[in-house]
N, C-alpha and C. Protein backbone atom coordinates (compact mmCIF):
# COMPACT_ATOMS: atom_id res chain seq x y z
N UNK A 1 142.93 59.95 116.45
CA UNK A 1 141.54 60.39 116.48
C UNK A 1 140.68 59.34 115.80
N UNK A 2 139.50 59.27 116.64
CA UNK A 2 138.73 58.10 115.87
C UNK A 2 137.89 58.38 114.51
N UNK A 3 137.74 59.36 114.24
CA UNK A 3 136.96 59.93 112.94
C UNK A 3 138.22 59.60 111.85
N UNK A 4 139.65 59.93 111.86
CA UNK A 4 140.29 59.25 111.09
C UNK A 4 140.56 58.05 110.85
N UNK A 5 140.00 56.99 111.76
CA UNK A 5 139.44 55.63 111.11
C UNK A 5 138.47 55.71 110.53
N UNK A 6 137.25 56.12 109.90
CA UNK A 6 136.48 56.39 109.54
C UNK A 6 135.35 55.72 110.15
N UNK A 7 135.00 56.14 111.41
CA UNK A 7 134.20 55.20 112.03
C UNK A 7 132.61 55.41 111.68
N UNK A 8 132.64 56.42 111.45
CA UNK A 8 131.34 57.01 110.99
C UNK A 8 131.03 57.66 109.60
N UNK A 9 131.00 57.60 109.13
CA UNK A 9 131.26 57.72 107.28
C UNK A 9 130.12 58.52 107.37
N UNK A 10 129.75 60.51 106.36
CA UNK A 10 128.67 61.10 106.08
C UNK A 10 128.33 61.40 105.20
N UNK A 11 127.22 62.59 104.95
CA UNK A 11 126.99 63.74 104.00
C UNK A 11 126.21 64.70 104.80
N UNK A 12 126.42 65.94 104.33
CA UNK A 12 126.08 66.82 105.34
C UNK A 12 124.62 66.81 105.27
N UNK A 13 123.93 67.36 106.04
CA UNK A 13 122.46 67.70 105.88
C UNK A 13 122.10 68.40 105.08
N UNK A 14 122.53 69.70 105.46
CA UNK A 14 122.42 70.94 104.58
C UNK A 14 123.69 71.92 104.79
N UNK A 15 123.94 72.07 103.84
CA UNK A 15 125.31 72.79 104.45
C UNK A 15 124.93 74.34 104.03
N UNK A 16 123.95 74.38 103.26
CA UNK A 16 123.59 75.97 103.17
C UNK A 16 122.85 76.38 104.29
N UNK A 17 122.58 75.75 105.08
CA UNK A 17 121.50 76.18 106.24
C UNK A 17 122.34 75.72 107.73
N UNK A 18 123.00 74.36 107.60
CA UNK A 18 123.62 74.06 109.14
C UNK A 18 125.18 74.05 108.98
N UNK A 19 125.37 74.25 107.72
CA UNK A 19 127.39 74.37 107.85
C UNK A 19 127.54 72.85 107.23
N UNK A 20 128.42 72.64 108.84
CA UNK A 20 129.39 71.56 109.15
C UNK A 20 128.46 70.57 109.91
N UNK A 21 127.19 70.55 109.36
CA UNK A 21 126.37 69.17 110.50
C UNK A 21 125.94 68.06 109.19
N UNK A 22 126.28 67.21 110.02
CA UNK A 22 126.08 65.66 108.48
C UNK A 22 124.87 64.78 109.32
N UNK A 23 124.63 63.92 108.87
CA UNK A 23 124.13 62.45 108.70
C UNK A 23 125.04 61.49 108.64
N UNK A 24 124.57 60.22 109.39
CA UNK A 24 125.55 59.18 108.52
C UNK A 24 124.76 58.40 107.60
N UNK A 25 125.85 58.12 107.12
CA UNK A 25 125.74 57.20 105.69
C UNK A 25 126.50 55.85 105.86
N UNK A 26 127.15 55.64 107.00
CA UNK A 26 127.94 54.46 106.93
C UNK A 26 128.44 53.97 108.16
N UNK A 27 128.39 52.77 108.36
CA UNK A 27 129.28 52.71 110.01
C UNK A 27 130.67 51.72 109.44
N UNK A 28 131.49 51.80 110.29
CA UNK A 28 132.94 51.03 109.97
C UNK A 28 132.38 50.13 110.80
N UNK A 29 132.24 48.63 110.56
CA UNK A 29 131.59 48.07 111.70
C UNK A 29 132.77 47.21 111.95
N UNK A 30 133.35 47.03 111.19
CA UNK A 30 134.77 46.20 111.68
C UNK A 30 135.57 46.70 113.09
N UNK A 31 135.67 47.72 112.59
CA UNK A 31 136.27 48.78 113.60
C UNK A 31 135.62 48.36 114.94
N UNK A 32 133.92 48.96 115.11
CA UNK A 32 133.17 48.76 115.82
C UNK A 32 133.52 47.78 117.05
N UNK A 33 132.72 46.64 116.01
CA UNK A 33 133.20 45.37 116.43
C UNK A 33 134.29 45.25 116.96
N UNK A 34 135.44 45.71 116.48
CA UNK A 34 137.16 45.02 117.49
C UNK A 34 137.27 46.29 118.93
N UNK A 35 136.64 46.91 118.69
CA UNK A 35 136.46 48.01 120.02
C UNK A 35 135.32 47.55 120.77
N UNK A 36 134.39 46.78 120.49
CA UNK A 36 133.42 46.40 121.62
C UNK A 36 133.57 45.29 122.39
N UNK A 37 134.93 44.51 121.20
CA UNK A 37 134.92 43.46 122.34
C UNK A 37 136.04 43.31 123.16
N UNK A 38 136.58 44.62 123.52
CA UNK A 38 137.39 45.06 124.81
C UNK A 38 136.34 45.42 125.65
N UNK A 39 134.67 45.55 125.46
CA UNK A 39 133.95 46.15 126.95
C UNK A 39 133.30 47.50 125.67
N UNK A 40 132.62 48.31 126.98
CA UNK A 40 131.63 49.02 126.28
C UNK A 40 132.30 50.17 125.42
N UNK A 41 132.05 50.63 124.18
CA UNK A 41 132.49 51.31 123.04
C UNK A 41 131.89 52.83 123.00
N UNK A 42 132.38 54.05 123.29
CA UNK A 42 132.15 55.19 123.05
C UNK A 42 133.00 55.79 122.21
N UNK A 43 131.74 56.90 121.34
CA UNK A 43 132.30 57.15 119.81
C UNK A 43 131.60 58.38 119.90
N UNK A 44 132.66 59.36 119.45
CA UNK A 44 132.69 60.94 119.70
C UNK A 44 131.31 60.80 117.93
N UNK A 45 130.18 61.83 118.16
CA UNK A 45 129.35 61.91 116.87
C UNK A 45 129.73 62.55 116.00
N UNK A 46 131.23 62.00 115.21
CA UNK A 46 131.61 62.84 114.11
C UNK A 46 131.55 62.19 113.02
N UNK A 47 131.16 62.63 112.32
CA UNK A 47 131.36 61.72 110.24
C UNK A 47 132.48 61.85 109.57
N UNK A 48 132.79 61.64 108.67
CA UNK A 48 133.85 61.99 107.90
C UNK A 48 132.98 61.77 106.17
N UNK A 49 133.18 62.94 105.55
CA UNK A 49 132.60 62.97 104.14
C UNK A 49 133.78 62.00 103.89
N UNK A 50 133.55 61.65 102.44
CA UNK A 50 134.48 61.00 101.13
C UNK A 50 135.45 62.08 100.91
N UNK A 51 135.30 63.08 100.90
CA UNK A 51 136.42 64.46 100.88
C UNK A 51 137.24 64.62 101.97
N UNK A 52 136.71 63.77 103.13
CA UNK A 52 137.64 63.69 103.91
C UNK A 52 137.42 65.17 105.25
N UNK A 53 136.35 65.80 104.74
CA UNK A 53 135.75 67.06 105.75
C UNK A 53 134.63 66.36 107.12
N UNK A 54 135.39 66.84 108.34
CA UNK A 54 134.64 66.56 109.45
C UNK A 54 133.08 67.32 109.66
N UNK A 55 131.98 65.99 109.86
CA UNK A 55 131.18 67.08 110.73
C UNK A 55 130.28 66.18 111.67
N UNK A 56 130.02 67.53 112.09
CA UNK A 56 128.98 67.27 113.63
C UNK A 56 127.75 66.14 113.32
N UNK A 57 127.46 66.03 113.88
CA UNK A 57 126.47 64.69 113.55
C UNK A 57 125.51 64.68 115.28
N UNK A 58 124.24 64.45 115.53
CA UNK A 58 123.55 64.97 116.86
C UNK A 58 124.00 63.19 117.35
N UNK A 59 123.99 63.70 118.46
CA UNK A 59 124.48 61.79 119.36
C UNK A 59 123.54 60.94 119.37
N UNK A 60 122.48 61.11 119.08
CA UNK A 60 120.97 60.55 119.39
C UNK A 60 121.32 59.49 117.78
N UNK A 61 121.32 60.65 117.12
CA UNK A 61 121.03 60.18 115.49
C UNK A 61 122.09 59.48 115.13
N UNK A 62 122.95 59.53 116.11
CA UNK A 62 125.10 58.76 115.20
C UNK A 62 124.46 57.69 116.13
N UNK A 63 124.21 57.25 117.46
CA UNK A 63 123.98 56.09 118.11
C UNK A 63 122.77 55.57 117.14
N UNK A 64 121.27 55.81 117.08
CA UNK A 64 120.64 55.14 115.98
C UNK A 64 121.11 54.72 114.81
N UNK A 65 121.92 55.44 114.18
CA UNK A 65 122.34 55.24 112.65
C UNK A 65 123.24 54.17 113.41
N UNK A 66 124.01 53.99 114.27
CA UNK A 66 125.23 52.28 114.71
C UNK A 66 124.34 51.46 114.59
N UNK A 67 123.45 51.43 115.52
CA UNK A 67 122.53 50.80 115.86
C UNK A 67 121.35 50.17 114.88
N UNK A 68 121.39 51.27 113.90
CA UNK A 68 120.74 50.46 112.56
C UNK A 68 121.54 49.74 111.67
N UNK A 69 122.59 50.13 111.48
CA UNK A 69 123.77 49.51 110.27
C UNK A 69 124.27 48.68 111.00
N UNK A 70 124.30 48.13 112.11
CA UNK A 70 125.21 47.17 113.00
C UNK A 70 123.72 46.02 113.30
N UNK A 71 123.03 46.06 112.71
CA UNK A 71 121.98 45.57 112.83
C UNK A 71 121.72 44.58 114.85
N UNK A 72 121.76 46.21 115.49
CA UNK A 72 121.50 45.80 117.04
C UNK A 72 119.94 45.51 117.44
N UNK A 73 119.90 44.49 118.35
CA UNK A 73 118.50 44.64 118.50
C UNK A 73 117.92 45.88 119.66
N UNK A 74 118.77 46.22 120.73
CA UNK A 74 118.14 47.16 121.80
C UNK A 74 119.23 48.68 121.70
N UNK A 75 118.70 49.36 121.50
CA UNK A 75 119.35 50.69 121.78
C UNK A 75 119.01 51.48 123.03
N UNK A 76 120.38 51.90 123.35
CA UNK A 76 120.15 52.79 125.31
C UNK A 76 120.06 53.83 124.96
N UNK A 77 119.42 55.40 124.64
CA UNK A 77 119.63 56.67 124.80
C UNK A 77 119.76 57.13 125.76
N UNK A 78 121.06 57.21 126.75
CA UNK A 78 121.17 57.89 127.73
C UNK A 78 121.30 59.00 127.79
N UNK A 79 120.24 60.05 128.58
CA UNK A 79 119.98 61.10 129.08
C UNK A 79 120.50 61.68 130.19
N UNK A 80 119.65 63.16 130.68
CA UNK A 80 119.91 63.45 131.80
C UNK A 80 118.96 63.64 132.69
N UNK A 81 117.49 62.95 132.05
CA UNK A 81 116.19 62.71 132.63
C UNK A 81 116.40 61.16 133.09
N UNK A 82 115.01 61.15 133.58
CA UNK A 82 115.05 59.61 134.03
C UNK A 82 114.27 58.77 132.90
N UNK A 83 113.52 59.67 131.82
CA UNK A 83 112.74 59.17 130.85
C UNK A 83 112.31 59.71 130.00
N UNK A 84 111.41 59.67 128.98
CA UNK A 84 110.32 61.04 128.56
C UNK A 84 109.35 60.82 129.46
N UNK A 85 109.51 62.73 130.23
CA UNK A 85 108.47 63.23 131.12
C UNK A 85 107.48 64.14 130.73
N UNK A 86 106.19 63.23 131.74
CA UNK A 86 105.06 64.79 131.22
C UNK A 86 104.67 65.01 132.54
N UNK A 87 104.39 66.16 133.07
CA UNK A 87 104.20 66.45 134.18
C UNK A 87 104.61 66.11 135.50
N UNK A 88 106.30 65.97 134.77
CA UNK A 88 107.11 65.30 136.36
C UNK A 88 107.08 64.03 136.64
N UNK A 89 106.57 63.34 135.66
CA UNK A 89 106.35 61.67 135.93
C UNK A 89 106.81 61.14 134.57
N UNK A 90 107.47 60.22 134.57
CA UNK A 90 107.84 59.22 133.46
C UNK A 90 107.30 58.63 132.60
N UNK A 91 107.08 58.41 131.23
CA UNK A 91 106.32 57.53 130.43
C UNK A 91 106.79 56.10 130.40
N UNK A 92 106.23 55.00 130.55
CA UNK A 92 106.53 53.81 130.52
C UNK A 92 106.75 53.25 129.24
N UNK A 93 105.75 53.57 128.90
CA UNK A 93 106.08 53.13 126.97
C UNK A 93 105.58 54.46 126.18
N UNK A 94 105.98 54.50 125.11
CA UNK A 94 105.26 55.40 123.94
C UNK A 94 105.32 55.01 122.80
N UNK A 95 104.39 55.28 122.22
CA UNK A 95 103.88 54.85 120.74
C UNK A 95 104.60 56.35 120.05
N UNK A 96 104.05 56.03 118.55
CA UNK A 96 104.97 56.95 117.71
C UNK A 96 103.61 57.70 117.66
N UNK A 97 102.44 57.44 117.47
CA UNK A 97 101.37 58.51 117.54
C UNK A 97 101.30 59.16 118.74
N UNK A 98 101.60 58.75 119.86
CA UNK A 98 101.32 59.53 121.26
C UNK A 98 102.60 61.06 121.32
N UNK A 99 103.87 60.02 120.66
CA UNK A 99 105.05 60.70 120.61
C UNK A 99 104.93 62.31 119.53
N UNK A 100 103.81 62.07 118.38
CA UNK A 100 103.37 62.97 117.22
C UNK A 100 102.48 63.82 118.12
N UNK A 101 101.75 63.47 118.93
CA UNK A 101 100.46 64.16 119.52
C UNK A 101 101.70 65.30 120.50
N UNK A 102 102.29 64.46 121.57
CA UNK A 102 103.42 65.39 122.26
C UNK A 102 104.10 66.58 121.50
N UNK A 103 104.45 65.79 120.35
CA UNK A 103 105.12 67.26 119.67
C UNK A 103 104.73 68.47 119.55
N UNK A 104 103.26 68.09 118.87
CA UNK A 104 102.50 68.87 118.06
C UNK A 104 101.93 69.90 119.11
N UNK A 105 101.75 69.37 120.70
CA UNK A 105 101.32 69.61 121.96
C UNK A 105 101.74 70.76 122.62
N UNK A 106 103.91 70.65 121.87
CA UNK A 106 104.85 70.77 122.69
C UNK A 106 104.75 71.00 123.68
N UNK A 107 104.73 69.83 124.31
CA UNK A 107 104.56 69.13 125.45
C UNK A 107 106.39 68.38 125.55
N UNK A 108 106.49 67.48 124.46
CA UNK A 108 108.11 67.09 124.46
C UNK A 108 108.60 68.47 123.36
N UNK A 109 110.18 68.55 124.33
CA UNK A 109 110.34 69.75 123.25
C UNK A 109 112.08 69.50 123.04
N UNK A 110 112.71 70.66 122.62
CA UNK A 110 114.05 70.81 122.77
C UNK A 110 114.80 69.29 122.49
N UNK A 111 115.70 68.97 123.11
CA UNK A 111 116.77 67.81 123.08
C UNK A 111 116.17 66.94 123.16
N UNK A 112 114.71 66.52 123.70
CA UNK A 112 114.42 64.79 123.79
C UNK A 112 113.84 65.28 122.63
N UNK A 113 112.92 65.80 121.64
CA UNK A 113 112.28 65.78 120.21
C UNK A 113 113.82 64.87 119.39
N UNK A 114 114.78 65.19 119.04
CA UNK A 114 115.84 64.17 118.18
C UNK A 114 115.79 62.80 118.51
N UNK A 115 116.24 62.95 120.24
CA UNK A 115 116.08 61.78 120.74
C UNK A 115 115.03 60.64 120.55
N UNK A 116 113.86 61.26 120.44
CA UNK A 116 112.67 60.12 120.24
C UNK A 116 112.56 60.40 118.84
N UNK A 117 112.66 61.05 118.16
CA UNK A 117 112.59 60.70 116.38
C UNK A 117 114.05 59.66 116.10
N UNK A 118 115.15 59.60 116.58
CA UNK A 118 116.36 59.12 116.28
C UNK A 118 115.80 57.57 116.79
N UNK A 119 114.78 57.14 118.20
CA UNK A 119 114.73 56.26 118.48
C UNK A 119 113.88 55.58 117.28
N UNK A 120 112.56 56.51 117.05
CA UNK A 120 111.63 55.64 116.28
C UNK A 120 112.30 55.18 114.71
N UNK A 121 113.90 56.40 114.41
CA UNK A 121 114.20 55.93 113.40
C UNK A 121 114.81 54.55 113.23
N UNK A 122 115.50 54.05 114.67
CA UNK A 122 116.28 53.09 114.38
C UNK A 122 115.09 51.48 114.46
N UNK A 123 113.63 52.10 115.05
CA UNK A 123 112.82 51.17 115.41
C UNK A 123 112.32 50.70 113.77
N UNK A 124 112.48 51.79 113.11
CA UNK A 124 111.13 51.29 111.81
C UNK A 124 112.68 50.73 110.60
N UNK A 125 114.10 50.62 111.19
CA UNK A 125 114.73 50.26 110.59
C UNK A 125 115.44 49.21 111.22
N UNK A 126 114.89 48.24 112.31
CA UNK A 126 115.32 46.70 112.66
C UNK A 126 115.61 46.50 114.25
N UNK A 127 116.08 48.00 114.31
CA UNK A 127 116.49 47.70 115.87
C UNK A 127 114.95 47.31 116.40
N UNK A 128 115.03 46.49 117.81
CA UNK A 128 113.40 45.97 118.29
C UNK A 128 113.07 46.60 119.41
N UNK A 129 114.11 47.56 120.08
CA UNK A 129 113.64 48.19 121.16
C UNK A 129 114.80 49.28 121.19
N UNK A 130 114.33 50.46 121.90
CA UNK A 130 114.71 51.55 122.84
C UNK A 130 114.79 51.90 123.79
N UNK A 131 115.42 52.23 124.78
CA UNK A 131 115.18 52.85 126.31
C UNK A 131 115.57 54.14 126.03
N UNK A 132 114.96 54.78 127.05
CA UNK A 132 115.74 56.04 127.18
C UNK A 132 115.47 56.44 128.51
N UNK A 133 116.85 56.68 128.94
CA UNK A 133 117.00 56.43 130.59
C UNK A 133 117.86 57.44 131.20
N UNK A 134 117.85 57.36 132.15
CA UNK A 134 119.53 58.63 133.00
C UNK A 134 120.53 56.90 133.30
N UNK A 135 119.76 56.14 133.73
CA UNK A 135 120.82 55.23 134.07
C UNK A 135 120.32 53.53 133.81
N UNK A 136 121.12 52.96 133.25
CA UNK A 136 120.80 51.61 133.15
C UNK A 136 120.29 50.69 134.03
N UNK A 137 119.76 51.06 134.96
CA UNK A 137 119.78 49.89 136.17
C UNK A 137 117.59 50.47 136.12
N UNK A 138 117.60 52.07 135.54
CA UNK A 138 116.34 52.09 135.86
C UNK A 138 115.67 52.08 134.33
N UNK A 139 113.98 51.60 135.04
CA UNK A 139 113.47 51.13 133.43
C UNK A 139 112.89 52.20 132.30
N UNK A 140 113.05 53.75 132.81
CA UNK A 140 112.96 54.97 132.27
C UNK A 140 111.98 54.69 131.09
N UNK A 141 111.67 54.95 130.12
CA UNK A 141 110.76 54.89 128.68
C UNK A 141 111.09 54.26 127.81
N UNK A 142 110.31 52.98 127.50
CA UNK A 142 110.21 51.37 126.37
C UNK A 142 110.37 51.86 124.80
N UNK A 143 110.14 52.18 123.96
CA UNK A 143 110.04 52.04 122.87
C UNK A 143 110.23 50.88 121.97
N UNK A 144 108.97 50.41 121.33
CA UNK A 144 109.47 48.85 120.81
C UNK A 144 108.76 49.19 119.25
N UNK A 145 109.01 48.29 118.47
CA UNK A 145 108.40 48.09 117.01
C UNK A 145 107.01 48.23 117.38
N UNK A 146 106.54 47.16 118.15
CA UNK A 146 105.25 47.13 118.40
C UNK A 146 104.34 48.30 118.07
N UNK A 147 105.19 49.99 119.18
CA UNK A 147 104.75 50.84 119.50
C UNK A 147 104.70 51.70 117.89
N UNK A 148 105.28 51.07 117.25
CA UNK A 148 105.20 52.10 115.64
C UNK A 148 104.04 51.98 115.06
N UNK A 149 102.74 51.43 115.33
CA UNK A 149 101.75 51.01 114.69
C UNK A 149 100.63 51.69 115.55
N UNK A 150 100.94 51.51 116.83
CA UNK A 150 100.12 51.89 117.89
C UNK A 150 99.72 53.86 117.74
């Protein structure tokens, strides 16, 4: 099992309120690294405390947190949309204020809300861009540093 390499190192969020759901705190990047360069690397979103107790971790937030500690420049959030949608049509880019206005709108709701906070987290911590797409080949929704100011 890959959580017993410690690929993802945590602490829980709250464990009086969500249990068994963590954060990470750490990536094994060694590890990482010797698994990516057989080809592309998928990693179940589990942590492992220092105690050695498993937990859940959301996929959005375990891919940002790699993606920040592995100091990557582009992160993919693959979905099961083609982008963030408003009214059946795709956003091309979004800013983190447009993304605040959506919320507040709920207008974006449910499963993409992590997703685009997990993106802007890994943006205001080095990564330089985001997609978030159904499939790599299409250009689904930009997210760049740029857009954190905007």
């Amino acid at each position: 099992m890959l959580a017993d390499k410690k690929v993802l190192v945590g602490d829980y969020l709250n464990q009086t309120l969500y249990g068994e759901v963590g954060q990470v705190t750490e990536v094994n990047q060694d590890y990482i690294n010797h698994a990516l360069a057989s080809g592309i690397g998928v990693c179940a979103p589990l942590a492992v405390t220092e105690s050695g107790r498993y937990l859940n971790v959301n996929g959005d937030v375990a891919a940002a947190a790699i993606a920040r500690l592995m100091g990557a420049e582009k992160l993919y959030l693959v979905t099961d949309v083609p982008g963030v949608m408003i009214n059946s049509h795709v956003i091309d880019q979004l800013s983190l204020q447009k993304a605040n206005q959506l919320f507040e709108a709920e207008i974006i709701q449910s499963g993409m809300q992590p997703k685009i906070k997990a993106a802007f987290d890994a943006l205001k911590h080095g990564v330089k861009e985001v997609k978030i797409t159904n499939q790599l080949q299409h250009s689904g929704t930009r997210l760049s540093v740029k857009q954190l100011a905007i």
